[in-house]
Protein backbone atom coordinates (compact mmCIF):
# COMPACT_ATOMS: atom_id res chain seq x y z
CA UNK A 1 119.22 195.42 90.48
CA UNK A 2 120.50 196.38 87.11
CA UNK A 3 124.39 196.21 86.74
CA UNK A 4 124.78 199.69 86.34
CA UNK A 5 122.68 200.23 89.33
CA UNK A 6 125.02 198.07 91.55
CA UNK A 7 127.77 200.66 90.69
CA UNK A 8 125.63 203.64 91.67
CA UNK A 9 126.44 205.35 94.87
CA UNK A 10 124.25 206.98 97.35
CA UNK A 11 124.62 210.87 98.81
CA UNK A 12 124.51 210.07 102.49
CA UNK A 13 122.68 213.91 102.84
CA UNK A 14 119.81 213.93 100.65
CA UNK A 15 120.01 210.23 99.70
CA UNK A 16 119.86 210.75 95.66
CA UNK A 17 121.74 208.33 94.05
CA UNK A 18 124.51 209.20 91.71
CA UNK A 19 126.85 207.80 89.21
CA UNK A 20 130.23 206.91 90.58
CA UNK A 21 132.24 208.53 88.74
CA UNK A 22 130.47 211.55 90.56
CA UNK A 23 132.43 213.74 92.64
CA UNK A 24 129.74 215.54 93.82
CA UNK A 25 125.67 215.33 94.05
CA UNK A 26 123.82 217.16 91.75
CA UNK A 27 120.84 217.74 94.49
CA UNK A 28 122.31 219.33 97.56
CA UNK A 29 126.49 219.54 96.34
CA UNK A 30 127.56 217.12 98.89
CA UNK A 31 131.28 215.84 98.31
CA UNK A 32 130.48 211.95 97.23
CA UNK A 33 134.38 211.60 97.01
CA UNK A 34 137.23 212.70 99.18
CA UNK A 35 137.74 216.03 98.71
CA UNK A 36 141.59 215.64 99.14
CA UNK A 37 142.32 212.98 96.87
CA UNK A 38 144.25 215.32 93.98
CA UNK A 39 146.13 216.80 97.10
CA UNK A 40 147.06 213.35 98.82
CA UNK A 41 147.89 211.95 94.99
CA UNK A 42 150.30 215.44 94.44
CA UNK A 43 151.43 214.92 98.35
CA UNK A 44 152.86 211.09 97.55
CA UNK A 45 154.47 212.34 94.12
CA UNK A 46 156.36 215.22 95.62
CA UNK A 47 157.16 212.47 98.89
CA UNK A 48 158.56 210.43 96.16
CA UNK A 49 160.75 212.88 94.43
CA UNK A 50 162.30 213.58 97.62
CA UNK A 51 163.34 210.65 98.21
CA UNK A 52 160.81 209.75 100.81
CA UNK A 53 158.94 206.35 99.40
CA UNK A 54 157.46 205.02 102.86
CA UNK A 55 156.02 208.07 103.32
CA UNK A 56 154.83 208.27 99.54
CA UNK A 57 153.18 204.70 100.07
CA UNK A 58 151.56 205.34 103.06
CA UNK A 59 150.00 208.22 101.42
CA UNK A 60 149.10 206.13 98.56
CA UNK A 61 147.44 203.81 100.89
CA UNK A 62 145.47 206.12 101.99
CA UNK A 63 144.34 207.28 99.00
CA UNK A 64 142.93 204.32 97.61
CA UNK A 65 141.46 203.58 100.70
CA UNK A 66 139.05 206.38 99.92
CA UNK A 67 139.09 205.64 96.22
CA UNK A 68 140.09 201.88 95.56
CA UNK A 69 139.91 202.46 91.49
CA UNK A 70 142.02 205.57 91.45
CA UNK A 71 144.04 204.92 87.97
CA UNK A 72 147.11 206.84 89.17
CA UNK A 73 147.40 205.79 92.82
CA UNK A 74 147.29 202.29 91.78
CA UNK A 75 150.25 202.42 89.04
CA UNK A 76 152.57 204.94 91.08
CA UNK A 77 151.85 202.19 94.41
CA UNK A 78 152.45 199.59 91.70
CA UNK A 79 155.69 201.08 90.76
CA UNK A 80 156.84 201.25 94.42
CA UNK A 81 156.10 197.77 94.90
CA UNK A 82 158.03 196.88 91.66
CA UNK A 83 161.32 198.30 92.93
CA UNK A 84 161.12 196.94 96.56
CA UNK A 85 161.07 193.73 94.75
CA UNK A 86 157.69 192.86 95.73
CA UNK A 87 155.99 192.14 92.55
CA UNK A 88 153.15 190.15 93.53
CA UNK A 89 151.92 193.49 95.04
CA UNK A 90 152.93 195.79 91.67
CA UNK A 91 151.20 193.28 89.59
CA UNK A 92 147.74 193.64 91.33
CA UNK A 93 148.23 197.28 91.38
CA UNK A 94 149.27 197.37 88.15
CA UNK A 95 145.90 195.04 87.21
CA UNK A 96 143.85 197.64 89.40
CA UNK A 97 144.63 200.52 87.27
CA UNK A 98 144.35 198.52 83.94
CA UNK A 99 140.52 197.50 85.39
CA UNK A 100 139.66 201.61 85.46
CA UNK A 101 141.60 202.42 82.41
CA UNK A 102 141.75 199.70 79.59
CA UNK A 103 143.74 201.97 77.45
CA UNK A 104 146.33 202.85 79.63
CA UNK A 105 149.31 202.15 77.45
CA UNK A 106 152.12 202.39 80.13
CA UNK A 107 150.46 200.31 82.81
CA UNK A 108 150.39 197.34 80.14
CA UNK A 109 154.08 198.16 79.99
CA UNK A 110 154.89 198.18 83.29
CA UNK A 111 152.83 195.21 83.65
CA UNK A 112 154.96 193.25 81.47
CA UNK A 113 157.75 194.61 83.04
CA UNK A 114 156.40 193.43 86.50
CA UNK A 115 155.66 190.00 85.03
CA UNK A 116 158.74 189.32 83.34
CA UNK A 117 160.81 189.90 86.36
CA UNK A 118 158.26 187.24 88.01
CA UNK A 119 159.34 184.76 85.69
CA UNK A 120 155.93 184.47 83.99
CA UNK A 121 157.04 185.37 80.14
CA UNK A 122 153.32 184.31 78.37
CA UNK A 123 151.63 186.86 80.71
CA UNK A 124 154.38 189.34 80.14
CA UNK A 125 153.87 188.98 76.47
CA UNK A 126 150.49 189.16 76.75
CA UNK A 127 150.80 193.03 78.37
CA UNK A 128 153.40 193.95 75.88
CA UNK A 129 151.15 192.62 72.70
CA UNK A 130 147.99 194.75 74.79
CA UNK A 131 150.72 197.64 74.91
CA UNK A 132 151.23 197.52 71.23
CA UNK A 133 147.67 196.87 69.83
CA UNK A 134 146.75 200.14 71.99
CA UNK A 135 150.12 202.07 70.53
CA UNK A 136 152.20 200.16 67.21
CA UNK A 137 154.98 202.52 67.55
CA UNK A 138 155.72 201.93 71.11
CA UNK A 139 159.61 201.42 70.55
CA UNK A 140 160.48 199.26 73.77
CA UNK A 141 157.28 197.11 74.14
CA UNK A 142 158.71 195.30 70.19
CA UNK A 143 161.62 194.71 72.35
CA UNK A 144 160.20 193.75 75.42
CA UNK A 145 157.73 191.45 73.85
CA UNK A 146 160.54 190.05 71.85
CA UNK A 147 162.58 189.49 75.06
CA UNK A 148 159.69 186.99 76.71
CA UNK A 149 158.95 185.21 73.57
CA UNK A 150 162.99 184.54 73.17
CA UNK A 151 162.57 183.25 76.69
CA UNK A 152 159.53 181.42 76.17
CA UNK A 153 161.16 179.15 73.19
CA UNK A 154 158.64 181.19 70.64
CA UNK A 155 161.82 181.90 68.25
CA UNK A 156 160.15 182.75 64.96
CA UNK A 157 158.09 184.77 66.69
CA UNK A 158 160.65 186.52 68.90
CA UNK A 159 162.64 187.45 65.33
CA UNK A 160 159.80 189.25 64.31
CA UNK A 161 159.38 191.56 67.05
CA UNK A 162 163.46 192.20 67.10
CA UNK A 163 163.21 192.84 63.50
CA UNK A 164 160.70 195.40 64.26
CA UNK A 165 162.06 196.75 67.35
CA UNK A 166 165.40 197.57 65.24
CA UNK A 167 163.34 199.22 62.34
CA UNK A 168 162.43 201.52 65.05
CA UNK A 169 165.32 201.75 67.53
CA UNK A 170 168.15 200.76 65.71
CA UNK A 171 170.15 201.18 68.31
CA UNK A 172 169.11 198.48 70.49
CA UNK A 173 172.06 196.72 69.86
CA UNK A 174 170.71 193.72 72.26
CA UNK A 175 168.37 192.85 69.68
CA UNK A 176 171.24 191.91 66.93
CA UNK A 177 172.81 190.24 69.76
CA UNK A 178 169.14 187.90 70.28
CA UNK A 179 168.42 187.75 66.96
CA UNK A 180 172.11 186.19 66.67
CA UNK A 181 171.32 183.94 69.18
CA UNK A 182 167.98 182.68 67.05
CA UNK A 183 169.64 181.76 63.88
CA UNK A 184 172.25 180.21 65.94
CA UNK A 185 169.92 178.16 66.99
CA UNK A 186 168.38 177.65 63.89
CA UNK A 187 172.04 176.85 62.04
CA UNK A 188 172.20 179.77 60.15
CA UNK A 189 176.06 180.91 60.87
CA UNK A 190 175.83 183.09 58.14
CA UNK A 191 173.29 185.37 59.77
CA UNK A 192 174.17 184.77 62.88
CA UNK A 193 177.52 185.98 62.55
CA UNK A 194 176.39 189.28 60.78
CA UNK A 195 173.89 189.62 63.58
CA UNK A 196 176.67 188.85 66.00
CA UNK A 197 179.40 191.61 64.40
CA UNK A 198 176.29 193.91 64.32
CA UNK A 199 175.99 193.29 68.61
CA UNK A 200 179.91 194.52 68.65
CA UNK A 201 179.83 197.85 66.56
CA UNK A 202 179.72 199.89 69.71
CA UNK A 203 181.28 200.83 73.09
CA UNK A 204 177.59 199.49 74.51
CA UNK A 205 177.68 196.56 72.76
CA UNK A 206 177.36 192.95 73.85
CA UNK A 207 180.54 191.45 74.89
CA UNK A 208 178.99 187.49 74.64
CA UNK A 209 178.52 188.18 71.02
CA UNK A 210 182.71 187.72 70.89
CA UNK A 211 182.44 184.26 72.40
CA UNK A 212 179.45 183.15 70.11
CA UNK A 213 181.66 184.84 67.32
CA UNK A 214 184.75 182.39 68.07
CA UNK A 215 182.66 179.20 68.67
CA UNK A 216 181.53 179.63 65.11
CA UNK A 217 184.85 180.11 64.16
CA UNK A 218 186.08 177.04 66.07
CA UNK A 219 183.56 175.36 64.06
CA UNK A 220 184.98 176.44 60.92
CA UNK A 221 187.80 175.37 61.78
CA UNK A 222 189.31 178.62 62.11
CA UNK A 223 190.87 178.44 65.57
CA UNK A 224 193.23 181.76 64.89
CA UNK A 225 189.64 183.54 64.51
CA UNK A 226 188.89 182.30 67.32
CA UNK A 227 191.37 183.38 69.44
CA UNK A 228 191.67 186.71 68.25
CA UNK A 229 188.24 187.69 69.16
CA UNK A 230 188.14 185.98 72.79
CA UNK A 231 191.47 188.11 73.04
CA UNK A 232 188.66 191.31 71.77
CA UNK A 233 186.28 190.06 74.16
CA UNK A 234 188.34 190.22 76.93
CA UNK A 235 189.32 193.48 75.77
CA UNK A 236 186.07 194.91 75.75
CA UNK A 237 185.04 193.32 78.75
CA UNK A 238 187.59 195.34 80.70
CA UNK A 239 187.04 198.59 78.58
CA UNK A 240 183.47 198.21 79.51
CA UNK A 241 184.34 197.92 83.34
CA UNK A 242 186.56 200.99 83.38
CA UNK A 243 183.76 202.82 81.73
CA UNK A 244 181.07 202.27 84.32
């Protein structure tokens, strides 16, 4: 049997076989598919906007055990997985969907997502780089994919991708505050410290960029500098407390 053969399906009325992306047979109209998978899929969103995820899973469930390959049952049961914490679950969902739908840019996302909470940065990077070469301007994937190469010791690389990610959201302030971090690293207090001032422009900003701030200053010798901005980080630490 051919491969595409082996993905055929067979109407259990008249018995002519059928593509399987099918919904219905082309000799006597018989449904090939659940008839109620659109309503059970609309069913779990509207489940899920009221607040009601068990009951949104369950229905999930139950769609994809009539259709295991549905694109959008697998990423919305994915999701749900993903914020109960269960991500073993969200990433094979998440995989599931990606199998039907190679170009489905935000599943890669949320992919990467799921696998950088996991801990596992080089596959996260992986679905953020897949995110990008499907859609370049997808602001938060530079910055995600940025984030797990910081974390996977890939620095020059990780620059790159926070250069980028700035060029198009420049106000991801986080990514002054990594790149910071990187020529730290790399003894470049010059940039580092722009990088680092650049972190602290706004109310949003990243209060460790203070402290990385006065260690360079301590370095230099400049232990007044120093003080003055652990004073400002302390500052904005509480400032930022009262605000949320």
């Amino acid at each position: 049997m051919t491969k595409q053969a082996s993905s055929d399906q067979r109407c259990v009325r008249c018995g002519r076989v059928a593509a399987e992306t099918d919904k219905f047979c082309a000799e006597c109209g018989f449904f090939l598919r659940d008839a109620h998978i659109d309503q059970r899929l609309l069913l779990a969103l509207e489940q899920e906007r009221q607040g009601r995820s068990e009951q949104a899973r369950h229905e999930l469930q139950r769609l994809l055990q009539a259709e295991p390959d549905h694109v959008l049952a697998n990423h919305l049961l994915g999701t749900f997985y993903f914020h109960q914490g269960t991500l073993e679950l969200a990433i094979e969902h998440y995989e599931r969907a990606l199998q039907a739908a190679p170009s489905f840019v935000l599943g890669y996302y949320d992919l990467g997502v799921a696998w950088y909470h996991r801990g596992n940065m080089l596959e996260a990077a992986r679905a953020f780089l897949r995110c990008l070469e499907i859609d370049p301007d997808y602001k938060a994937a530079h910055y995600r994919l940025a984030i797990s190469l910081f974390h996977s010791g890939l620095l020059e690389e990780a620059r790159e991708h926070f250069e980028q990610s700035l060029v198009l959201t420049p106000e991801y302030l986080m990514a002054h505050y990594h790149l910071g971090v990187i020529y730290e690293r790399q003894g470049d207090m010059e940039k580092a410290t722009r990088e680092f001032e650049r972190s602290c422009e706004e109310s949003i900003g990243e209060v460790s960029s203070f402290y990385h701030l006065a260690t360079i200053r301590r370095a230099q010798n400049d232990e007044a500098g120093a003080t003055a901005l652990l004073r400002r980080a302390r500052q904005f630490g509480e400032a930022q407390k009262a605000a949320s």
